[in-house]
N, C-alpha and C. Protein backbone atom coordinates (compact mmCIF):
# COMPACT_ATOMS: atom_id res chain seq x y z
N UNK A 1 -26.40 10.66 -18.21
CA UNK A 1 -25.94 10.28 -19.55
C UNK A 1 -24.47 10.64 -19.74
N UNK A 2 -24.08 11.96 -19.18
CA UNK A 2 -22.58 12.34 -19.28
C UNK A 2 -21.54 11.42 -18.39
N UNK A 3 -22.13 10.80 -17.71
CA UNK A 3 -21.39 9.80 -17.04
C UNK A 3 -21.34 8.62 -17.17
N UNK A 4 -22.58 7.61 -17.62
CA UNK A 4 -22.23 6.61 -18.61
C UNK A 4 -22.35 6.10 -20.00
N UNK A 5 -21.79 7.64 -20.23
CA UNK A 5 -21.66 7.81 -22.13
C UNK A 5 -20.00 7.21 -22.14
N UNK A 6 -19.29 7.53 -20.40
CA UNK A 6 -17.56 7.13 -20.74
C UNK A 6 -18.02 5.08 -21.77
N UNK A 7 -18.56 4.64 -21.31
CA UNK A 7 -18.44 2.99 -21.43
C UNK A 7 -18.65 2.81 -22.72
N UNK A 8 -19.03 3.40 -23.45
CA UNK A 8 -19.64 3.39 -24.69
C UNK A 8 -18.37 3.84 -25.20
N UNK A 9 -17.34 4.67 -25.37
CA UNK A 9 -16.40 5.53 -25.96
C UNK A 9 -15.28 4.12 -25.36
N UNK A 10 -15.41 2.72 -24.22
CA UNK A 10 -14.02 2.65 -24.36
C UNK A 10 -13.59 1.75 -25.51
N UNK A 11 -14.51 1.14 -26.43
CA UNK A 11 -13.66 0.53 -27.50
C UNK A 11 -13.15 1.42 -28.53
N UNK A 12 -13.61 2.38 -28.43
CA UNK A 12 -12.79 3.55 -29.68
C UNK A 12 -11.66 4.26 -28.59
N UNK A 13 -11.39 4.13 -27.50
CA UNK A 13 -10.51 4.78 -26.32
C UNK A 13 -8.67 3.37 -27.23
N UNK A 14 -9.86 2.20 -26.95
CA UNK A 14 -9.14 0.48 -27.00
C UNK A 14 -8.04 1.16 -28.28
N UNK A 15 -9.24 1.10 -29.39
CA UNK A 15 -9.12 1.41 -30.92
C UNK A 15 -7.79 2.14 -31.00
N UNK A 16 -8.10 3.34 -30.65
CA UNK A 16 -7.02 4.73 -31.06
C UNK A 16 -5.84 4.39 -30.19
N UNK A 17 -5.31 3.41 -28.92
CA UNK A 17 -4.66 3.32 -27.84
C UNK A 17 -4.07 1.65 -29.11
N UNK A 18 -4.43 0.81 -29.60
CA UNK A 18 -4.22 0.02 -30.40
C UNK A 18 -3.22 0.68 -31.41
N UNK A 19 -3.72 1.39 -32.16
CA UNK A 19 -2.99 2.56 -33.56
C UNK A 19 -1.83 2.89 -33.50
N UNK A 20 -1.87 3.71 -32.04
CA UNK A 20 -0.88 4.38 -31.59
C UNK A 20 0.24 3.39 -30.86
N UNK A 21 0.32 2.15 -30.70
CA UNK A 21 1.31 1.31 -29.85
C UNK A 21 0.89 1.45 -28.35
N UNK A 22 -0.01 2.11 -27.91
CA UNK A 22 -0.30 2.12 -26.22
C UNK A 22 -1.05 1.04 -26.04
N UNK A 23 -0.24 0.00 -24.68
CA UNK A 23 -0.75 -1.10 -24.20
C UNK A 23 -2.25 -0.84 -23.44
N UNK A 24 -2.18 -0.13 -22.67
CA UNK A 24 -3.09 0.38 -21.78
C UNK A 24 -3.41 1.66 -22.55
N UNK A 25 -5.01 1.25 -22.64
CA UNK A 25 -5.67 2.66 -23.29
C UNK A 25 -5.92 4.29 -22.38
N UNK A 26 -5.63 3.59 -21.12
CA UNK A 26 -6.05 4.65 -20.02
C UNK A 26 -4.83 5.67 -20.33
N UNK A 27 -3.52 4.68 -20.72
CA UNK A 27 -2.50 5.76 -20.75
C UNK A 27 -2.69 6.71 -22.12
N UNK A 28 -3.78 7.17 -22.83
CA UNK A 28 -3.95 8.10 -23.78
C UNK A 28 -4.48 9.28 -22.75
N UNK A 29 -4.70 9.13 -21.36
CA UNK A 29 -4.35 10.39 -20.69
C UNK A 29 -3.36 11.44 -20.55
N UNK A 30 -2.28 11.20 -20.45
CA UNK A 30 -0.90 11.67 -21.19
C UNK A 30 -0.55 12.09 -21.96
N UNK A 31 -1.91 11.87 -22.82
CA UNK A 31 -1.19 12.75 -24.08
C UNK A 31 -2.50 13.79 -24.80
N UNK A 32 -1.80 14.83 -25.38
CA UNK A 32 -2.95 15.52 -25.78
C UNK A 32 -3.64 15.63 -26.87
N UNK A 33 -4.81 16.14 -26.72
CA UNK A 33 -5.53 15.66 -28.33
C UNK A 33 -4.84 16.11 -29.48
N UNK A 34 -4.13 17.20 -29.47
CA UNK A 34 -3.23 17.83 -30.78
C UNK A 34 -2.07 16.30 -31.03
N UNK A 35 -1.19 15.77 -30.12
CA UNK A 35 -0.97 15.12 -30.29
C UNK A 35 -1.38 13.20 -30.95
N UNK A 36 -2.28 12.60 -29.91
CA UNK A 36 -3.01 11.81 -30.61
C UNK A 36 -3.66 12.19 -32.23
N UNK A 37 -4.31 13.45 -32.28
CA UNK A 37 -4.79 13.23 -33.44
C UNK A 37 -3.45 13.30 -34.32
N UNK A 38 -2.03 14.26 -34.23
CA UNK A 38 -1.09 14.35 -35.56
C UNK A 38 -0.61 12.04 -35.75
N UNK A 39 -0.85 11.69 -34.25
CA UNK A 39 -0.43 10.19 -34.46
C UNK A 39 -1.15 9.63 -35.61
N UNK A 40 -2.03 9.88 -35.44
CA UNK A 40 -3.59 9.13 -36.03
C UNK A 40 -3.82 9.91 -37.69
N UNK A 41 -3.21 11.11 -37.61
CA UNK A 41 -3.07 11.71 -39.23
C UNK A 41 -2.34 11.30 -39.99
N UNK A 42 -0.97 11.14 -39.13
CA UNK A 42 0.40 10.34 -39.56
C UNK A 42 0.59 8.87 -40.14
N UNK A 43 -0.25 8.03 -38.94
CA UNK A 43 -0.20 6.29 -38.96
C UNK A 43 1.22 6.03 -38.07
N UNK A 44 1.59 7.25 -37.29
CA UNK A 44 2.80 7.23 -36.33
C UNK A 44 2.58 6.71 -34.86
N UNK A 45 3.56 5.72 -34.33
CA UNK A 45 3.28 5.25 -32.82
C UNK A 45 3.31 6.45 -31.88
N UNK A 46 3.00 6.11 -30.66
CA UNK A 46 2.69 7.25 -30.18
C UNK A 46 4.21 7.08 -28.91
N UNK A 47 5.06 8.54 -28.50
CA UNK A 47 6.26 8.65 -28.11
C UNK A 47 5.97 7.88 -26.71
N UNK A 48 6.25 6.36 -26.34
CA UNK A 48 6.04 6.15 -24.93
C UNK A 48 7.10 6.14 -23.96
N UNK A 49 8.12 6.84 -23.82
CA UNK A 49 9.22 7.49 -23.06
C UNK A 49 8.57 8.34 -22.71
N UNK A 50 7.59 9.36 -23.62
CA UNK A 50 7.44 10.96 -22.88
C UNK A 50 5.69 10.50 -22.41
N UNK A 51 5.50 9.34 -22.26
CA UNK A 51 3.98 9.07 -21.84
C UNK A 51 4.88 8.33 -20.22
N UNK A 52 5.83 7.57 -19.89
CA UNK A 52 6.21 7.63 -18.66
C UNK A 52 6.77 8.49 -17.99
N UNK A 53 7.56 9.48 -19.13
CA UNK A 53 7.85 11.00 -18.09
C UNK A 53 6.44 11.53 -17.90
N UNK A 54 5.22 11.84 -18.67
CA UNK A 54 4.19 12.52 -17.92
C UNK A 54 3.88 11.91 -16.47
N UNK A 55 4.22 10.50 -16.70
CA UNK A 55 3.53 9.87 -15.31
C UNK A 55 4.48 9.96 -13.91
N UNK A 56 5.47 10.63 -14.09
CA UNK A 56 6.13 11.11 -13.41
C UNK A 56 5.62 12.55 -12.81
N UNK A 57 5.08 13.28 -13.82
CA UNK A 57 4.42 14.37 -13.75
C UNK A 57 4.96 15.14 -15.19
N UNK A 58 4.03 16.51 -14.83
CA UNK A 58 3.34 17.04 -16.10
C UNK A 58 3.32 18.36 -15.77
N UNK A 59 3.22 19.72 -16.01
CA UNK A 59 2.52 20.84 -15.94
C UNK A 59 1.76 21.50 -17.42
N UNK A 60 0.57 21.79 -17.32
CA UNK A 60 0.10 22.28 -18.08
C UNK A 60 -0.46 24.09 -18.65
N UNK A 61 -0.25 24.54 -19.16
CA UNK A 61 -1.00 26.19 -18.87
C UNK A 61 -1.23 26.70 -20.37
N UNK A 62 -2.54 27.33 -20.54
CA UNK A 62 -3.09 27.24 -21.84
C UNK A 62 -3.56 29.01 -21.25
N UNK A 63 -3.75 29.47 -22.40
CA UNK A 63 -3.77 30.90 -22.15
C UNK A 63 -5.56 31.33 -23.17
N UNK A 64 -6.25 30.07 -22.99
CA UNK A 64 -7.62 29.68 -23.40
C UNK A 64 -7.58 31.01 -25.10
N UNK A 65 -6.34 30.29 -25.78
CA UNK A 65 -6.27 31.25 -27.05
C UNK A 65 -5.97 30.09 -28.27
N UNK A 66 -6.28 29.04 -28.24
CA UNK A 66 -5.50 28.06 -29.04
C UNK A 66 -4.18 28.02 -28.91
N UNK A 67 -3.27 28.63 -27.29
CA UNK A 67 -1.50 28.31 -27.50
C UNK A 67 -1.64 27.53 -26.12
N UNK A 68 -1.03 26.90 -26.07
CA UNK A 68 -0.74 26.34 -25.02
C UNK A 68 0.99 25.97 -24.85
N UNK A 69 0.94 25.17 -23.64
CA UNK A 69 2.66 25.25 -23.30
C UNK A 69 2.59 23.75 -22.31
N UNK A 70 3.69 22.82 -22.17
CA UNK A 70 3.62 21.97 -21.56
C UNK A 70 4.93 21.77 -21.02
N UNK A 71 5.12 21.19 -19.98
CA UNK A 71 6.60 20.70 -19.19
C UNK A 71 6.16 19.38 -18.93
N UNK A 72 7.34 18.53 -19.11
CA UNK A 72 7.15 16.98 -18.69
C UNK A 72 8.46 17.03 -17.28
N UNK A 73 8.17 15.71 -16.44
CA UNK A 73 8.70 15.40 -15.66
C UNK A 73 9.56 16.15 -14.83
N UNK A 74 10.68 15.88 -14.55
CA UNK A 74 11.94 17.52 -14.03
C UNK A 74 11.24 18.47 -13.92
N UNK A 75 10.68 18.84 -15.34
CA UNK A 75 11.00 20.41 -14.97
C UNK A 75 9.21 20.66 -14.28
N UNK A 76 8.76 19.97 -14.57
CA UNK A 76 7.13 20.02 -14.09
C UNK A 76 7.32 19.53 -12.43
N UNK A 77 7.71 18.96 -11.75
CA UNK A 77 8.32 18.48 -10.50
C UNK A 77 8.55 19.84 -9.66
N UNK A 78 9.52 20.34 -10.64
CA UNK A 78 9.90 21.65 -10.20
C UNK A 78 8.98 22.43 -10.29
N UNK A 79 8.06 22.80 -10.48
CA UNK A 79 7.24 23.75 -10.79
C UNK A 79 6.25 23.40 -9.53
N UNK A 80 5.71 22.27 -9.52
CA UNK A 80 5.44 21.71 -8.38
C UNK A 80 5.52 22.27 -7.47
N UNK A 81 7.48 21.64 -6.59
CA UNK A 81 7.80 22.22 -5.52
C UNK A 81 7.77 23.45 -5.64
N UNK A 82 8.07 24.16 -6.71
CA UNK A 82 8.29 25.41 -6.13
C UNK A 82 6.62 26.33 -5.91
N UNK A 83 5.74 25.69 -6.22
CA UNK A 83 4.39 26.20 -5.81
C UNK A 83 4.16 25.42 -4.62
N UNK A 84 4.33 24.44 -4.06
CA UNK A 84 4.00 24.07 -3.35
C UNK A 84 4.65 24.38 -1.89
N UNK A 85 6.08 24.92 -2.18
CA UNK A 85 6.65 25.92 -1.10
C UNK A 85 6.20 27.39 -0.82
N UNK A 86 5.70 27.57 -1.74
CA UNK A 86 5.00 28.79 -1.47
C UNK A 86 3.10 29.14 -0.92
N UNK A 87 3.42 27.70 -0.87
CA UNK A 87 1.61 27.87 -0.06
C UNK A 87 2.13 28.07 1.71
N UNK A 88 1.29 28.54 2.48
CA UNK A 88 1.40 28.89 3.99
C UNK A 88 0.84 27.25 4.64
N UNK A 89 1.88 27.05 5.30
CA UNK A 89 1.31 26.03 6.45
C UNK A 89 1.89 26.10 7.51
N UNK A 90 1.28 26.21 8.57
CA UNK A 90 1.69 26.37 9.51
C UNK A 90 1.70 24.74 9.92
N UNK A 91 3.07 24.82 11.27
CA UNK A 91 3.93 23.15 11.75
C UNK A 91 2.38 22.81 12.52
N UNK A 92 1.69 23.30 12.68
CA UNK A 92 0.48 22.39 14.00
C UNK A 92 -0.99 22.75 13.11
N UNK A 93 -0.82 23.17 12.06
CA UNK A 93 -2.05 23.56 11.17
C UNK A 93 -3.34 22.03 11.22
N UNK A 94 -4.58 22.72 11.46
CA UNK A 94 -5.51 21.19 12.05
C UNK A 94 -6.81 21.73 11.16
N UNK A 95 -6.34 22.83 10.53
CA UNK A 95 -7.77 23.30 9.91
C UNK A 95 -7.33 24.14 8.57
N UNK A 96 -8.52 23.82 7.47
CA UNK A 96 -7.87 24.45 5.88
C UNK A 96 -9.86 24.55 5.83
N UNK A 97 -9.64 25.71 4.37
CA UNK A 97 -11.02 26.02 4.43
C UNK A 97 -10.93 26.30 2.78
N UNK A 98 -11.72 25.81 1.89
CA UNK A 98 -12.02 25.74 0.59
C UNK A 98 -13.68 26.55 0.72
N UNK A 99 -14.42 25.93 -0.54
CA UNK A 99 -15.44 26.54 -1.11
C UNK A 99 -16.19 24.94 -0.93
N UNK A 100 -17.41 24.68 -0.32
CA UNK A 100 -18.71 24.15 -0.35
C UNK A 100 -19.04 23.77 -1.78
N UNK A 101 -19.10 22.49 -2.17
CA UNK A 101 -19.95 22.38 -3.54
C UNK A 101 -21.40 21.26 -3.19
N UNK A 102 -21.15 20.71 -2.22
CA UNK A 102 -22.45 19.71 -1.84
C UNK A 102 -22.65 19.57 -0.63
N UNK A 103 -23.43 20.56 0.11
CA UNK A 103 -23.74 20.40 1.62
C UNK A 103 -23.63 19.34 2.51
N UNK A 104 -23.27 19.75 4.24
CA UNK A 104 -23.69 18.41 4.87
C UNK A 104 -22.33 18.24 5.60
N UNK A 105 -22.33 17.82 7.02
CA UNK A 105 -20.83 17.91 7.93
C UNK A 105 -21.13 16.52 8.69
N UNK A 106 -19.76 16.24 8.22
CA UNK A 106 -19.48 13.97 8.27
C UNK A 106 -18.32 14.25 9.00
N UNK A 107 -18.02 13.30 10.00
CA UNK A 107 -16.44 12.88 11.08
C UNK A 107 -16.35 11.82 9.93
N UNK A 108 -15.26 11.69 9.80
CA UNK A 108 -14.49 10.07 9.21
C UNK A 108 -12.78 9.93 9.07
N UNK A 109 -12.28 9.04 8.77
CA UNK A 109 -10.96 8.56 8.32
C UNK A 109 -10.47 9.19 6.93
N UNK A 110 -9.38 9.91 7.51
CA UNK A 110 -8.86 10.32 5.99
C UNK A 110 -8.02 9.68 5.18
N UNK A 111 -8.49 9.72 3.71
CA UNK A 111 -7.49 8.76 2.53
C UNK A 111 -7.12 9.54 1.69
N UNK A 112 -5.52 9.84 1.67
CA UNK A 112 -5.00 10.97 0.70
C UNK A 112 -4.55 9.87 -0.70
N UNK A 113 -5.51 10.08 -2.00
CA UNK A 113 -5.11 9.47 -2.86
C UNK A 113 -4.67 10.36 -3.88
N UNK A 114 -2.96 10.41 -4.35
CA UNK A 114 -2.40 10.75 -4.77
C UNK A 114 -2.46 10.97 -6.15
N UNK A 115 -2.72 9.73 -6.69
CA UNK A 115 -2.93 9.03 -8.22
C UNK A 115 -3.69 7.95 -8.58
N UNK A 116 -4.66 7.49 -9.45
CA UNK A 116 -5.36 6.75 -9.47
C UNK A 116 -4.98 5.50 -9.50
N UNK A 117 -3.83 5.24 -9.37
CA UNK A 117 -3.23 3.59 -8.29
C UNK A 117 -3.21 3.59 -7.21
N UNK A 118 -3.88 4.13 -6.35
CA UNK A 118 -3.80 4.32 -4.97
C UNK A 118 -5.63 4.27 -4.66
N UNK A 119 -5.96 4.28 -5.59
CA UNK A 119 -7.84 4.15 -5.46
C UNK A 119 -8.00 3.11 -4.00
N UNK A 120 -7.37 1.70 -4.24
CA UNK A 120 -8.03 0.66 -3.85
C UNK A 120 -7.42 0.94 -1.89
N UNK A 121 -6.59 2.14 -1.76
CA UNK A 121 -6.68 2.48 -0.42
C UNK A 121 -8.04 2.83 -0.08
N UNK A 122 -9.07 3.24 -0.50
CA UNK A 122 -10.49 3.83 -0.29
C UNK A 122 -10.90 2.56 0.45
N UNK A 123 -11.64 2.99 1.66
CA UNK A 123 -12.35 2.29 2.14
C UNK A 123 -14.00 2.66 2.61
N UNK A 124 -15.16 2.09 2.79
CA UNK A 124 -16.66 2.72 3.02
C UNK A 124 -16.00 3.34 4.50
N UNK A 125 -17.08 4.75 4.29
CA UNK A 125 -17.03 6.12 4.64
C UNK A 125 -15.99 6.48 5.09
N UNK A 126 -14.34 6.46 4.25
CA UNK A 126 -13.29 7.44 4.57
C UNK A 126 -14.14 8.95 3.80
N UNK A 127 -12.87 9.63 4.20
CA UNK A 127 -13.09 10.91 3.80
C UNK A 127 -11.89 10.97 3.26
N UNK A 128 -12.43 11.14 1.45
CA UNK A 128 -11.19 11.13 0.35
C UNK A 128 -10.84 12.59 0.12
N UNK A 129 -9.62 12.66 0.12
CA UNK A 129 -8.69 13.91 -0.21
C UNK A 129 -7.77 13.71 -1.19
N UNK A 130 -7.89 14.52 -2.51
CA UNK A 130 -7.29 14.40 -3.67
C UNK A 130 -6.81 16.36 -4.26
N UNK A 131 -6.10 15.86 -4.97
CA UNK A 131 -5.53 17.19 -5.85
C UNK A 131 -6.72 17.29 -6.59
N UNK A 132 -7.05 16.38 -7.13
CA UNK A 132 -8.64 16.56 -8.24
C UNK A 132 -9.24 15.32 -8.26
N UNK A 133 -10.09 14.98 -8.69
CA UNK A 133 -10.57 14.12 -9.27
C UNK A 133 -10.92 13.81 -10.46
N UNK A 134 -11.18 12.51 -11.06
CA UNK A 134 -11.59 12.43 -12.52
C UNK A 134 -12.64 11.30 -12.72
N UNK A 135 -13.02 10.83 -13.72
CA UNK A 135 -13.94 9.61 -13.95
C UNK A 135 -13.40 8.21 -13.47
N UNK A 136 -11.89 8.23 -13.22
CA UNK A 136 -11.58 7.15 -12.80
C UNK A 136 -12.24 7.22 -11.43
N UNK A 137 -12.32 7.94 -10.31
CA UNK A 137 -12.45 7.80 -9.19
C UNK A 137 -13.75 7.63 -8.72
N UNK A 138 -14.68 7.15 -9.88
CA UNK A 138 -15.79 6.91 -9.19
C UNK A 138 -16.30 5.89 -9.11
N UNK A 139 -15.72 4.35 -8.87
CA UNK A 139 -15.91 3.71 -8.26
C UNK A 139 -15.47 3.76 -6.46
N UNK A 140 -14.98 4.07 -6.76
CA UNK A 140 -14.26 4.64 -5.27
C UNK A 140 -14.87 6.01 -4.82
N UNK A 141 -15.30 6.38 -5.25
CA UNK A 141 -16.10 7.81 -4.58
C UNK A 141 -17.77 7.33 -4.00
N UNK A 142 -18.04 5.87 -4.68
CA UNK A 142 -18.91 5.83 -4.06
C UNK A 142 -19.39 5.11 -2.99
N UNK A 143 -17.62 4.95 -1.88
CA UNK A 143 -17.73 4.59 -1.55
C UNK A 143 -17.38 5.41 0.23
N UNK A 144 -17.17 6.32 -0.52
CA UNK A 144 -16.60 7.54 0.76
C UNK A 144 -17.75 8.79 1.59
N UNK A 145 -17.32 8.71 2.34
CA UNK A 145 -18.83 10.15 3.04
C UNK A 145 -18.53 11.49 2.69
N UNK A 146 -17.17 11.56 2.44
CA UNK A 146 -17.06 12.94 2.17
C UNK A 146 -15.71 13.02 0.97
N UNK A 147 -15.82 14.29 0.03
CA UNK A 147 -14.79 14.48 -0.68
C UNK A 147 -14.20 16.30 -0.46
N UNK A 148 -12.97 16.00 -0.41
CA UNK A 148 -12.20 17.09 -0.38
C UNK A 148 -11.40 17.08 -1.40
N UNK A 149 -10.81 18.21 -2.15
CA UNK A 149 -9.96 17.80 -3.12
C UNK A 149 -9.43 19.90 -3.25
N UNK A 150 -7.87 20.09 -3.45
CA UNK A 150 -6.94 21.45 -3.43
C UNK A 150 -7.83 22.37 -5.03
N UNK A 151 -8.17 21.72 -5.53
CA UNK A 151 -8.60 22.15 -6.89
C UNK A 151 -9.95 22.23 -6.98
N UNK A 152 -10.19 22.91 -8.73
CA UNK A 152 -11.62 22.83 -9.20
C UNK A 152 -12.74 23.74 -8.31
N UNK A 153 -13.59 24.18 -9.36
CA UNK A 153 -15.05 24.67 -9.00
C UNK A 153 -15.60 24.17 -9.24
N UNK A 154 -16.75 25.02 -9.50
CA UNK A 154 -18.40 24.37 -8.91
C UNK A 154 -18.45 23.31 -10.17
N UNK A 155 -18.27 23.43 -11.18
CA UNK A 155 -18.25 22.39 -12.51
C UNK A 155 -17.38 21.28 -12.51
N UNK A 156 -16.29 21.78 -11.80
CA UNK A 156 -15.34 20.47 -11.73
C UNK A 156 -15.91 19.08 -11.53
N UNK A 157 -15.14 17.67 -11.40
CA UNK A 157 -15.69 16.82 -11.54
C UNK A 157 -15.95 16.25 -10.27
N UNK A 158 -15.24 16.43 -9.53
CA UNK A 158 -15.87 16.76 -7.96
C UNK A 158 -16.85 17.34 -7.57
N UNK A 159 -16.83 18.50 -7.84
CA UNK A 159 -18.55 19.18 -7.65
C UNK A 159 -19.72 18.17 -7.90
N UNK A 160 -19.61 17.85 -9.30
CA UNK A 160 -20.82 17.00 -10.26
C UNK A 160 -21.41 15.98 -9.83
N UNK A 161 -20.26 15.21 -9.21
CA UNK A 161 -20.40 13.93 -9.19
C UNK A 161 -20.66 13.73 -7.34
N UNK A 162 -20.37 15.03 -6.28
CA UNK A 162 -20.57 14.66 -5.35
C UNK A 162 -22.04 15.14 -5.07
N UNK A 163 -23.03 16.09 -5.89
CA UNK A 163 -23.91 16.55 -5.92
C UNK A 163 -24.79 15.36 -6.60
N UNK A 164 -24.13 14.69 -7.79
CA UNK A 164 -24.84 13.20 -8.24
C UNK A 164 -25.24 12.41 -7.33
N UNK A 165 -24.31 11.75 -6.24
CA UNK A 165 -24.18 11.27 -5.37
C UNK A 165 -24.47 11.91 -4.04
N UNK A 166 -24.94 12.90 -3.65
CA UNK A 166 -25.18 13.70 -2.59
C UNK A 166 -24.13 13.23 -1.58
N UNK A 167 -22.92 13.37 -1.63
CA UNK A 167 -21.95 13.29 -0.52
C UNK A 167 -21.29 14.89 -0.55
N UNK A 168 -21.06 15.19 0.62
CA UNK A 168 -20.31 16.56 0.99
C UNK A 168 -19.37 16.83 0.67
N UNK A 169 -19.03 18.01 -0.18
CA UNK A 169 -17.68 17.99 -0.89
C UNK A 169 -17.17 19.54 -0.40
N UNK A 170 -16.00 19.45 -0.40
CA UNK A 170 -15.28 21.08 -0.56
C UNK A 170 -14.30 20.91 -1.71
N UNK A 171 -14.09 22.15 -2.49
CA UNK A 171 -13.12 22.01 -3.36
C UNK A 171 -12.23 23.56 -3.05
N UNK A 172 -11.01 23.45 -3.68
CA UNK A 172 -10.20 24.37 -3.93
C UNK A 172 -10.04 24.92 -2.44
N UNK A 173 -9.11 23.68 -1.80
CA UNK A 173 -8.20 24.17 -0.25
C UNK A 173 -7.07 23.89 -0.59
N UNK A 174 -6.64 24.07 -1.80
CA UNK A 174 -5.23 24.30 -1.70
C UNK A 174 -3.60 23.49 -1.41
N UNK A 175 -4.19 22.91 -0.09
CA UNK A 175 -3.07 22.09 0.55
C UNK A 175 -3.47 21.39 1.38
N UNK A 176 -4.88 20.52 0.87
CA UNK A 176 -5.48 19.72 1.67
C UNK A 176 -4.48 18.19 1.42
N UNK A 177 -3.79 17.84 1.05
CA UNK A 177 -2.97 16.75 0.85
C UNK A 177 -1.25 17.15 1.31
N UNK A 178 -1.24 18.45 2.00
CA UNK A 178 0.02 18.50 2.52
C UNK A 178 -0.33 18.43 4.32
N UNK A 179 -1.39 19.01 4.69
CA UNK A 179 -1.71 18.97 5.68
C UNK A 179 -2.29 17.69 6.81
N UNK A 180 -3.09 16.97 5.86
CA UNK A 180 -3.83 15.30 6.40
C UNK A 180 -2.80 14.27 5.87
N UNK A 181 -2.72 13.61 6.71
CA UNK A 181 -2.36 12.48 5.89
C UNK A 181 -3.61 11.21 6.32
N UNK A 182 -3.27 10.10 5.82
CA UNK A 182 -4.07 8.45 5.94
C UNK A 182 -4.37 8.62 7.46
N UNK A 183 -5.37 8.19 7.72
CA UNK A 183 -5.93 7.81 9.26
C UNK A 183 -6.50 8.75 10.00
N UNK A 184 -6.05 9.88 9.53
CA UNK A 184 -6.83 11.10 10.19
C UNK A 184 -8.20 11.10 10.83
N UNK A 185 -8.62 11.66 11.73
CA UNK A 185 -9.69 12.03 12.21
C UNK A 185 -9.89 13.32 11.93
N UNK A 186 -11.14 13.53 10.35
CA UNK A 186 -11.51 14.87 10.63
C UNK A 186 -13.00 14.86 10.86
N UNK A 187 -13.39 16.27 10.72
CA UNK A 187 -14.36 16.83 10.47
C UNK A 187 -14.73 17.80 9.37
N UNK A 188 -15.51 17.07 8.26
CA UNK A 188 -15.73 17.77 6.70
C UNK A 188 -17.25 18.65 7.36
N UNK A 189 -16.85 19.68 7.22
CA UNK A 189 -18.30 21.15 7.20
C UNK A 189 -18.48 21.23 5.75
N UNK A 190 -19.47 21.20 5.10
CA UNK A 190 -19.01 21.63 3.71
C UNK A 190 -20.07 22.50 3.77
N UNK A 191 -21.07 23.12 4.72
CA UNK A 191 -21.66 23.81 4.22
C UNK A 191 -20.79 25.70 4.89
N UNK A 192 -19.97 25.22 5.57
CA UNK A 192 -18.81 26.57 5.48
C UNK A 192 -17.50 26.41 4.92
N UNK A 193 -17.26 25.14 4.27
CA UNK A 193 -15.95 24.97 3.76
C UNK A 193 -15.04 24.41 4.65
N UNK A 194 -14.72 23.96 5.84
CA UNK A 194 -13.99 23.94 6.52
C UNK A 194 -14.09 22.41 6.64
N UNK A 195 -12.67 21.73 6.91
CA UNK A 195 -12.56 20.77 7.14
C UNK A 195 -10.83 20.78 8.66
N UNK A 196 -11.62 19.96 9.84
CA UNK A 196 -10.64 20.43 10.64
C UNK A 196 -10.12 18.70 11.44
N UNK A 197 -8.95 18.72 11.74
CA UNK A 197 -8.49 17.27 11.92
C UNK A 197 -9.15 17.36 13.53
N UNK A 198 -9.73 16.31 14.09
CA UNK A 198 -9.97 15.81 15.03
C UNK A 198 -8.99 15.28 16.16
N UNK A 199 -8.33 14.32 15.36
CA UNK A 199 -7.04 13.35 16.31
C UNK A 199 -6.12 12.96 15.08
């Protein structure tokens, strides 16, 4: 039901993405509910300069107190690299090891999808590798043998949905999208976490 309750919500997604001046309702991802709702209190369009800087990128960090804090584009980029220089990889690295959320060890082709315009690279039984996943990706998830993804626990939407689907998942390796790229030959373990390139 939590998963096709989304279809039901997209003409009020249409609705509120209508109000606000957004062509594409998907792009009310970008923005946050404090925001949409002051649009929608107001009868104000919604800022679409700082809805293509999010899509540039974004950082988010909420201190789970009602404050939160946001960076758009630049400076979220930066924040990025500079976490992302500070993870360990070694130049010949063939193996990364996360946390198990849906048992079961698959060989396949790896597809590093970046952003959800890059879905329709998925092909039946790659082995998808993402920063996260979301509801967009499950047409395409059901089409893969295995999911890997740097983020998220056991609740995440990866977990849920690969346990829905009984395909083998690991989550939270970190730098599984700096290490694989497209075509890879690995090997997904998910019942020790390990996923190790083949060829």
């Amino acid at each position: 039901m939590y998963y096709s309750s989304a279809r039901y919500f997209t003409n009020l997604f249409k609705e509120i993405a209508k109000r606000l001046g957004i062509q594409d309702y998907k792009d009310l991802l970008y923005l946050y509910w404090t925001e949409i709702y002051n649009n929608l209190t107001k009868d104000s369009k919604a800022n679409l300069d700082l809805i293509n800087a999010r899509k540039e990128g974004y950082a988010f960090l909420s201190d789970f107190d009602n404050k939160f804090w946001y960076w758009d584009s630049k400076e979220a980029l930066e924040m990025y690299q500079a976490f992302k220089s500070s993870q360990k990889i070694g130049p010949d690295q063939k193996e990364i090891k996360g946390n198990g959320s849906y048992p079961g060890k698959i060989k396949g082709k790896v597809v590093v999808v970046m952003s959800i315009d890059e879905l329709d690279k998925v092909k039946e039984g790659n082995v998808l590798i993402a920063h996260a996943t979301n509801i967009n990706f499950v047409p395409a998830l059901k089409k893969v043998s295995a999911i890997v993804t740097e983020e998220g626990g056991i609740l995440s939407h990866a977990s849920i949905i690969s346990r829905e689907l009984r395909i083998p998942c690991i989550i939270g390796t970190k730098i599984a999208t700096q290490v694989f790229k497209d075509g890879d030959l690995v090997e997904v373990d998910a019942e020790k976490g390990i996923v190790r390139k083949i060829k």
